[in-house]
N, C-alpha and C. Protein backbone atom coordinates (compact mmCIF):
# COMPACT_ATOMS: atom_id res chain seq x y z
N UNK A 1 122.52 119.84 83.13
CA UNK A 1 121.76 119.78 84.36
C UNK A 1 121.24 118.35 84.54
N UNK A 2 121.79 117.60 85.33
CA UNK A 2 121.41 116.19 85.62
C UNK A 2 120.14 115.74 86.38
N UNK A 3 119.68 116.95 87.01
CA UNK A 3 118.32 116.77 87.83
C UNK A 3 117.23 117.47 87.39
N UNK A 4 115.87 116.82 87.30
CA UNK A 4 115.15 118.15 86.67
C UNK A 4 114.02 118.16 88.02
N UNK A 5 113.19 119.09 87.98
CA UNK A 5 112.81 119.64 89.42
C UNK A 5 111.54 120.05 89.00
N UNK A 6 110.68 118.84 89.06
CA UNK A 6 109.02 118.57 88.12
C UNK A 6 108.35 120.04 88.60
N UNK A 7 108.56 119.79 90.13
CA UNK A 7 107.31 120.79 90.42
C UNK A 7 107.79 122.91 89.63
N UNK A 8 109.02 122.92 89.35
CA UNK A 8 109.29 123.87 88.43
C UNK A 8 108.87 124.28 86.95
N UNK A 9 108.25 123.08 86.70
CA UNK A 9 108.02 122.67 85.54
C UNK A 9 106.44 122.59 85.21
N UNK A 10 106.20 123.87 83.99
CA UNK A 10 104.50 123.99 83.71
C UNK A 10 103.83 122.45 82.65
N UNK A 11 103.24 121.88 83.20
CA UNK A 11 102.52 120.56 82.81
C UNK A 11 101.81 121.08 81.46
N UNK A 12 101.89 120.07 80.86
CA UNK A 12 101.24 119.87 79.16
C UNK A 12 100.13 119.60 79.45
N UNK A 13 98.62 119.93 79.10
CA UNK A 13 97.46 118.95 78.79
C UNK A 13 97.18 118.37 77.96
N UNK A 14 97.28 116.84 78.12
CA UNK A 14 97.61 116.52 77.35
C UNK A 14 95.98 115.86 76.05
N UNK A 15 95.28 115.83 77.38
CA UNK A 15 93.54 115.53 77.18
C UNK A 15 92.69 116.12 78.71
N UNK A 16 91.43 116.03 78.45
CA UNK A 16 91.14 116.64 79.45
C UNK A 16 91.74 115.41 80.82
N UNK A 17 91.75 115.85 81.76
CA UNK A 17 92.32 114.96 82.96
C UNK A 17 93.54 114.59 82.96
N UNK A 18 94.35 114.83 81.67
CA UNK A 18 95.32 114.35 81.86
C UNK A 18 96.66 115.45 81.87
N UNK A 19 97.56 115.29 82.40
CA UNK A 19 98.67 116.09 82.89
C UNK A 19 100.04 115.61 82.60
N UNK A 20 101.40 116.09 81.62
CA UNK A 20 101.86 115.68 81.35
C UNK A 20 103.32 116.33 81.68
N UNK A 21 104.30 115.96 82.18
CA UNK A 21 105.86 117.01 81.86
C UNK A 21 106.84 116.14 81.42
N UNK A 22 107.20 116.82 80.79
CA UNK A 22 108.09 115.55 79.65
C UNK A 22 109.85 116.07 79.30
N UNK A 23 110.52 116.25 80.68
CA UNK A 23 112.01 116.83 80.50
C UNK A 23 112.82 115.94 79.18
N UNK A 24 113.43 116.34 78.61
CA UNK A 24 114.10 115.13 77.85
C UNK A 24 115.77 115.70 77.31
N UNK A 25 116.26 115.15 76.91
CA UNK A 25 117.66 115.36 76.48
C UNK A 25 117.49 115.05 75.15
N UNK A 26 119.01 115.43 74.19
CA UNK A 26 118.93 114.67 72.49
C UNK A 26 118.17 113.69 72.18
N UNK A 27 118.15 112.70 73.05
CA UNK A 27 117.63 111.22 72.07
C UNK A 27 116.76 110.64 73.07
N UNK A 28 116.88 111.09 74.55
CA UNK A 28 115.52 110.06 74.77
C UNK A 28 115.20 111.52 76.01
N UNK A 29 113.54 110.67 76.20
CA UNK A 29 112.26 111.56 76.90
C UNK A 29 112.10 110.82 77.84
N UNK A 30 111.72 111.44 78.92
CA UNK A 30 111.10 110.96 80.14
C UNK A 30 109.23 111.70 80.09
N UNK A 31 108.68 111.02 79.94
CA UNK A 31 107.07 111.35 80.45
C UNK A 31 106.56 110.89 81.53
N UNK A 32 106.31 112.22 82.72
CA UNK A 32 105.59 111.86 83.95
C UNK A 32 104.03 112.28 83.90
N UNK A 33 102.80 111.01 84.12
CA UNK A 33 101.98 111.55 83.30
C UNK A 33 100.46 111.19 84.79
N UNK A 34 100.46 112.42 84.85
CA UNK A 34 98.99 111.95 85.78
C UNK A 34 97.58 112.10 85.27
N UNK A 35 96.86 111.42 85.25
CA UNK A 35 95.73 110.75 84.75
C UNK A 35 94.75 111.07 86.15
N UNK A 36 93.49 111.74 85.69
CA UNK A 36 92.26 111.88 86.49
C UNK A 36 91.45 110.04 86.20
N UNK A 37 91.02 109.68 87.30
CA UNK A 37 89.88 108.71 87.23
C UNK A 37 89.06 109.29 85.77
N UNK A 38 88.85 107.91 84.69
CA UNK A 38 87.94 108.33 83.71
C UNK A 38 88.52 108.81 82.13
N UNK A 39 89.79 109.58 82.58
CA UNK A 39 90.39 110.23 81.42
C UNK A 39 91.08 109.27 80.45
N UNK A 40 91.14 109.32 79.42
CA UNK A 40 91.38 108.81 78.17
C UNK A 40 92.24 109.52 77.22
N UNK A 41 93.40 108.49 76.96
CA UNK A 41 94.53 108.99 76.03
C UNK A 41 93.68 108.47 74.62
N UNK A 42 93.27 108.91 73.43
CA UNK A 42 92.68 108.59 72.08
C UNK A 42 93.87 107.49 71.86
N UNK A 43 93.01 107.01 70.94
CA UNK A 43 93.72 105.97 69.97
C UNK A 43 94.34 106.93 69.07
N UNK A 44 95.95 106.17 69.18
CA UNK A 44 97.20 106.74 68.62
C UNK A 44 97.80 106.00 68.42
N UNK A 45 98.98 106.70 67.22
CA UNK A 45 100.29 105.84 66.98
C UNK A 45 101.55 107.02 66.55
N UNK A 46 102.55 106.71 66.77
CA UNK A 46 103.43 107.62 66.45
C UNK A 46 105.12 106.84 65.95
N UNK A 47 105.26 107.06 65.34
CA UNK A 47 107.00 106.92 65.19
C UNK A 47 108.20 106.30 66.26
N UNK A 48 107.59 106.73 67.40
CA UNK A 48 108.71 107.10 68.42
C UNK A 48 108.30 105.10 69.20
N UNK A 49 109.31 104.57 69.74
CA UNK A 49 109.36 103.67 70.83
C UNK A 49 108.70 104.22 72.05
N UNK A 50 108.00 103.61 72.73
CA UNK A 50 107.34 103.44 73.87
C UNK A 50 107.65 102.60 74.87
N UNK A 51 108.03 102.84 76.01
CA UNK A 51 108.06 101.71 77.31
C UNK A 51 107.95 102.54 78.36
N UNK A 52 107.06 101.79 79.65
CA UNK A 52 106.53 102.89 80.87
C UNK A 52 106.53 101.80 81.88
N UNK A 53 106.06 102.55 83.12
CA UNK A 53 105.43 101.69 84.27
C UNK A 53 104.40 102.49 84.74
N UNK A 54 103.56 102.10 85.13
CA UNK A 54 102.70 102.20 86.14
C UNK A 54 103.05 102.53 87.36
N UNK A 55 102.74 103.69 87.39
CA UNK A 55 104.05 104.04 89.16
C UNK A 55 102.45 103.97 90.32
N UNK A 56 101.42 104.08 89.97
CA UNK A 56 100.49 103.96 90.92
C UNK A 56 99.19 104.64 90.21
N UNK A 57 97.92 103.52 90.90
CA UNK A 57 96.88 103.50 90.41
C UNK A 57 96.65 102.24 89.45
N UNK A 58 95.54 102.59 88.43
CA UNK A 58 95.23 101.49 87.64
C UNK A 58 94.98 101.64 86.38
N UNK A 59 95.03 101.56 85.10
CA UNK A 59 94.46 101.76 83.87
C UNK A 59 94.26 100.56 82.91
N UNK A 60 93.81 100.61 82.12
CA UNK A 60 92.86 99.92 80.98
C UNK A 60 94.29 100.64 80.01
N UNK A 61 95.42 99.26 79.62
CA UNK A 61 95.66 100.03 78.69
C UNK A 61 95.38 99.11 76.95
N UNK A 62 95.04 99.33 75.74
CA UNK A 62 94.98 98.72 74.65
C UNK A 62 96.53 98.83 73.47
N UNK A 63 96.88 97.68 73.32
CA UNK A 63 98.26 98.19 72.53
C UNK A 63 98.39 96.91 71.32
N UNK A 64 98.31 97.90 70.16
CA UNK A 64 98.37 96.85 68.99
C UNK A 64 96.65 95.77 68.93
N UNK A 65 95.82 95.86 70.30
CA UNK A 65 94.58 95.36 69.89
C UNK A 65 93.97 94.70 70.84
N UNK A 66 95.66 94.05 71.88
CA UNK A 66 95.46 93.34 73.05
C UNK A 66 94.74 94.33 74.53
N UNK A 67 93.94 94.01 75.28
CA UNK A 67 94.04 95.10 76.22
C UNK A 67 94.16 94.43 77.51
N UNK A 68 94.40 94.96 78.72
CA UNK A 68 95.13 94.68 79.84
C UNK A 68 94.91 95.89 80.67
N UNK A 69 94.44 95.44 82.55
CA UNK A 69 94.53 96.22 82.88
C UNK A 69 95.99 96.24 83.98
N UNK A 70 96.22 97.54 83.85
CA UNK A 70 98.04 97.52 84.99
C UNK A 70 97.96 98.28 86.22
N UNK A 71 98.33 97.71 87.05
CA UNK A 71 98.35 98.49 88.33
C UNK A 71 100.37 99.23 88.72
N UNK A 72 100.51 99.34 89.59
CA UNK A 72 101.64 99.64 90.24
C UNK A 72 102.70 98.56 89.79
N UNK A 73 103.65 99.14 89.50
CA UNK A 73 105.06 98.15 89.15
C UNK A 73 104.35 97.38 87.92
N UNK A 74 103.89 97.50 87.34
CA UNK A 74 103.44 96.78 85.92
C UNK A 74 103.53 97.49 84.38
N UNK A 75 104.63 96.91 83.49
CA UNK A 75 105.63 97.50 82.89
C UNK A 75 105.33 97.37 81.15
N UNK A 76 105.37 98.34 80.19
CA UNK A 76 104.47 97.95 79.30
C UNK A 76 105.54 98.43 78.19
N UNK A 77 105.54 97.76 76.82
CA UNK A 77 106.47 98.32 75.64
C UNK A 77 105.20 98.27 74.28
N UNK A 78 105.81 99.73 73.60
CA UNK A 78 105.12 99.97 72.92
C UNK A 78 105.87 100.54 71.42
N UNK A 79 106.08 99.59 70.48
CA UNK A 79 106.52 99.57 69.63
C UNK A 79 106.29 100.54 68.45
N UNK A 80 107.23 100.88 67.61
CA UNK A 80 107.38 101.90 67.00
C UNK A 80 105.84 101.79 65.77
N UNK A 81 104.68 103.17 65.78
CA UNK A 81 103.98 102.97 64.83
C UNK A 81 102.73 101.52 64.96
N UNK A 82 102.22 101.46 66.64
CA UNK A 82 101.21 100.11 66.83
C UNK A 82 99.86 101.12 67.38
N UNK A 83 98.87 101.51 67.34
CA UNK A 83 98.09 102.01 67.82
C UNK A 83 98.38 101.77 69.18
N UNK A 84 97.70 102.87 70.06
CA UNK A 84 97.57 102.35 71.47
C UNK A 84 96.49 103.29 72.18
N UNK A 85 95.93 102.56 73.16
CA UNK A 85 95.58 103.81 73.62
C UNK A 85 95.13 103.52 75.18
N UNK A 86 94.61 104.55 76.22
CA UNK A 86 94.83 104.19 77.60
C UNK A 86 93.65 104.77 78.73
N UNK A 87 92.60 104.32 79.38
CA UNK A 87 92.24 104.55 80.25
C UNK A 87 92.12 104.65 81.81
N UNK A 88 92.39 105.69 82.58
CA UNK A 88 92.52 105.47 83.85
C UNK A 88 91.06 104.85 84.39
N UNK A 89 91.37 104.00 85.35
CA UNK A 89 90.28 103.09 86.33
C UNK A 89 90.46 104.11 87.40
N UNK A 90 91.13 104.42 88.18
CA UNK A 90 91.25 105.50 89.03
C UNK A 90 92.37 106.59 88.76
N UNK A 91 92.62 107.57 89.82
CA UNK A 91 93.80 108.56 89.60
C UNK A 91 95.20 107.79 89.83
N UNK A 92 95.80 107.89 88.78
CA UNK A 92 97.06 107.33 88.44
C UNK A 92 98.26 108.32 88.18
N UNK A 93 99.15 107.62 88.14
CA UNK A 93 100.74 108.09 87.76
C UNK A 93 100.87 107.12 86.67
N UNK A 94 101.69 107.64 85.48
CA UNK A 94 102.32 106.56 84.57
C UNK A 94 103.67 107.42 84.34
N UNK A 95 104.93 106.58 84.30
CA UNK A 95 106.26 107.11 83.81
C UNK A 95 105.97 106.69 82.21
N UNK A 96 106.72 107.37 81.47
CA UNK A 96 106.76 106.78 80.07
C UNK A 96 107.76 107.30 79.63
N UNK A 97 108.71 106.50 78.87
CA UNK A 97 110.11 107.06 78.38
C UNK A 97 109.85 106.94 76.11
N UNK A 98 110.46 107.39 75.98
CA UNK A 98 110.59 107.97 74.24
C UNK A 98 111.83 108.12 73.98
N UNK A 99 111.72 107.14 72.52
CA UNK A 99 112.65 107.33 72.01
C UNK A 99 112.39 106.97 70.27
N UNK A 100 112.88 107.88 69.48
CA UNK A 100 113.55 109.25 69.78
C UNK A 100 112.43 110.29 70.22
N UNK A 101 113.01 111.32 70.82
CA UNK A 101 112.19 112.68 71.52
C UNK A 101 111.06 112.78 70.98
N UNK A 102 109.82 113.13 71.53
CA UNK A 102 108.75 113.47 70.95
C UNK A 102 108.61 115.13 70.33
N UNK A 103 108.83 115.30 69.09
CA UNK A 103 109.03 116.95 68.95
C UNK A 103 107.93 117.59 69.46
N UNK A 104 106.76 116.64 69.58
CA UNK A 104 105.32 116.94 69.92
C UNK A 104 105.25 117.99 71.09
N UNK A 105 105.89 116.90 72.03
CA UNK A 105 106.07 117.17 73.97
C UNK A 105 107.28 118.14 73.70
N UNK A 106 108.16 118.02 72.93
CA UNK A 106 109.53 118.47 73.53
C UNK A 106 109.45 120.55 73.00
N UNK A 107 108.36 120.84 72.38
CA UNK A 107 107.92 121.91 72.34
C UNK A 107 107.72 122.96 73.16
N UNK A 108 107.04 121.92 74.03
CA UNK A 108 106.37 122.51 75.63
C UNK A 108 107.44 122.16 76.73
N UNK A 109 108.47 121.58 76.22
CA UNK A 109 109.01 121.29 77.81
C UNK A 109 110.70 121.79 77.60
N UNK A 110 111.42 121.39 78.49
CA UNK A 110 112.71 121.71 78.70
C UNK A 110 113.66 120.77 78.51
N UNK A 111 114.80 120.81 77.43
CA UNK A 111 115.92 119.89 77.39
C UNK A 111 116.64 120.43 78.54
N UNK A 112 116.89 119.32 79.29
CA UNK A 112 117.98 119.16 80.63
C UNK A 112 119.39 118.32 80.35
N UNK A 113 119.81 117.89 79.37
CA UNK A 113 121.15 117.27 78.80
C UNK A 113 121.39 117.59 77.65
């Protein structure tokens, strides 16, 4: 199935405010992730590669120690095993892709390839 069809799809919580669906295939994840104004991803680290955009809104994100805030079209990589962690400034969208699969997310969600 080459298309996946979000609004079919029951969202992860992932923290309070935050909302997550994470379709993925064998080896890599797609994370579509909406963020309430305020909400906070904890300081984490995991195994898996990290890289996203900012599809709209704003956040505070911290990675490896540096922090930065990103708006729309502003594109972030997050290396295997670096702490990170992320606050929304307002209600946001973030894409985030994984690799390899998060067994975490991929529990709750649906392989589509």
């Amino acid at each position: 199935m080459p298309f996946v069809d979000r609004a079919a799809m029951t969202p992860l919580q992932l923290a309070p405010g935050i909302r997550l669906w994470a379709p993925h295939g064998q080896n890599l994840m797609l994370s579509y992730v909406e963020l309430d104004a305020g909400a906070v991803v904890p300081l984490h680290h995991h195994p898996h590669e990290q890289g996203g955009m900012v599809m709209s809104g704003r956040v505070r994100f911290t990675i490896g120690g540096e922090t930065k805030e990103c708006g729309p079209g502003d594109l972030y990589l997050i290396p295997s095993d670096v702490p990170h962690t992320v606050t929304a400034l307002e209600p946001c969208v973030v894409l985030d892709v994984f690799t390899p699969i998060r067994e975490d997310y991929a529990s709750h969600t649906n392989r589509y390839v």
